[in-house]
C-alpha atoms as a PDB file:
ATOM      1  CA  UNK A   1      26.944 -29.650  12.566  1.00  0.00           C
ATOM      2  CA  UNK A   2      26.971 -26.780  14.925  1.00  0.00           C
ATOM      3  CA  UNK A   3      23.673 -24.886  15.609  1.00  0.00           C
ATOM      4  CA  UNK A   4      24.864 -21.486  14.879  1.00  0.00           C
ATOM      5  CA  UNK A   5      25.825 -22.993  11.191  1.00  0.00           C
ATOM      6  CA  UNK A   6      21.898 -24.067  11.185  1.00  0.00           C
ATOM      7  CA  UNK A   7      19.956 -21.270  11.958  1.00  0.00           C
ATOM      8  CA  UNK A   8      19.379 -18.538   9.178  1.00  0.00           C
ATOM      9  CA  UNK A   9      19.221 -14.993   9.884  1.00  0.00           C
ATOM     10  CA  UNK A  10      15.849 -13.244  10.413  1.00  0.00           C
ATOM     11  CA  UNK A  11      16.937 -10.884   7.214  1.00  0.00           C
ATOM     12  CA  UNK A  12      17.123 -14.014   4.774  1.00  0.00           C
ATOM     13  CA  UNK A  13      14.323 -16.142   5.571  1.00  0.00           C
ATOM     14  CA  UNK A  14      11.448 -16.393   2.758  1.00  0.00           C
ATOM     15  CA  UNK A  15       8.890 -15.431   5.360  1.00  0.00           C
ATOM     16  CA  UNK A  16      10.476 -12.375   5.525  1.00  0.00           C
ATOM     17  CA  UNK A  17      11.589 -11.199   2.158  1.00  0.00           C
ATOM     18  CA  UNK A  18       7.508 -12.688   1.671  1.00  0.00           C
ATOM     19  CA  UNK A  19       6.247 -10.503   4.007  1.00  0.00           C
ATOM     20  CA  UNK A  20       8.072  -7.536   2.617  1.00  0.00           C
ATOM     21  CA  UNK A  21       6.412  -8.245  -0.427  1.00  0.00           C
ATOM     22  CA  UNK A  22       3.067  -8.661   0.286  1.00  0.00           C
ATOM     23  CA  UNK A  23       2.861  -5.271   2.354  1.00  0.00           C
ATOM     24  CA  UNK A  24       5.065  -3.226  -0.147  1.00  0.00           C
ATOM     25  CA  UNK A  25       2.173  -4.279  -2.992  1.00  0.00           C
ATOM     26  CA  UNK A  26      -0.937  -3.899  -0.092  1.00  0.00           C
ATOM     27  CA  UNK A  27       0.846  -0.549   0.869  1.00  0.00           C
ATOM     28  CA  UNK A  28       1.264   0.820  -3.124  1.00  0.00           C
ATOM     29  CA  UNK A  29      -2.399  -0.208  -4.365  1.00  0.00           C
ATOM     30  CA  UNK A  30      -3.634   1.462  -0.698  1.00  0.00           C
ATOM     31  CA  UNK A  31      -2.089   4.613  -1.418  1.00  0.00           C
ATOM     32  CA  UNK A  32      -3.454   4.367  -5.568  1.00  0.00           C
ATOM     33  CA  UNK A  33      -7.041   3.151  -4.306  1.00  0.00           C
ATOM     34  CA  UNK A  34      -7.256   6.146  -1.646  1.00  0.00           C
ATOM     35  CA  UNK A  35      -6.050   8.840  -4.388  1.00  0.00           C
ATOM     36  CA  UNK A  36      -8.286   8.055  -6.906  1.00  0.00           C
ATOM     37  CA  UNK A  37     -11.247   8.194  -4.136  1.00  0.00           C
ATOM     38  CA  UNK A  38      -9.860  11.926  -3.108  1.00  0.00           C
ATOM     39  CA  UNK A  39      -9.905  12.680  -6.596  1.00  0.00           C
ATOM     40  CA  UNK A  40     -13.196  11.227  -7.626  1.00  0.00           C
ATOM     41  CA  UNK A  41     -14.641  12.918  -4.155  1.00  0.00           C
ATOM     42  CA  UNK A  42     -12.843  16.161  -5.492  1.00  0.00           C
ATOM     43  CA  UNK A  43     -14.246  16.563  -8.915  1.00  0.00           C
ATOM     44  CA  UNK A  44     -17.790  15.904  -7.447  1.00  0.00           C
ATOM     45  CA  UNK A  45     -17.722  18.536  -4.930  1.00  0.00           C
ATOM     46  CA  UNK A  46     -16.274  21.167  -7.883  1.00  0.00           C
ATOM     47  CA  UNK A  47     -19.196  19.866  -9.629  1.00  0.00           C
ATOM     48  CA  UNK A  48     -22.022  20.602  -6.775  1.00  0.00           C
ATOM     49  CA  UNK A  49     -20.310  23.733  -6.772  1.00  0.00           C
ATOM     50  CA  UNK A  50     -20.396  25.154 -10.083  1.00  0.00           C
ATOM     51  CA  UNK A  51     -24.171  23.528 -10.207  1.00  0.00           C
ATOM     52  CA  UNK A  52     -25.261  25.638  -6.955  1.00  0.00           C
ATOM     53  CA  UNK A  53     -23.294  28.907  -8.210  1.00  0.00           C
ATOM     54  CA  UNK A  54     -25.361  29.251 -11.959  1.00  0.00           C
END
């Protein structure tokens, strides 16, 4: 068996396509954790607002 017939490509090894996986979930709840803080932080500030205006 020749060498070249042995080794498997960067693209197809489970480490990879794993790798891919766990970042494109880490990278999707990131972005959904950090929204609903900017839109929690939001709504309180509109809050403080309205308080301090009547």
């Amino acid at each position: 068996m020749n060498l070249k017939q042995r080794t498997i490509s960067f693209d197809k090894s489970i480490g990879t396509k794993l790798l891919r996986v766990v970042f494109s979930i880490y990278f999707v709840v990131t972005v959904i954790v950090t929204l609903g803080q900017l839109f929690y932080e939001y709504r309180n500030v509109k809050n403080l607002v309205f308080k301090d205006l009547t």
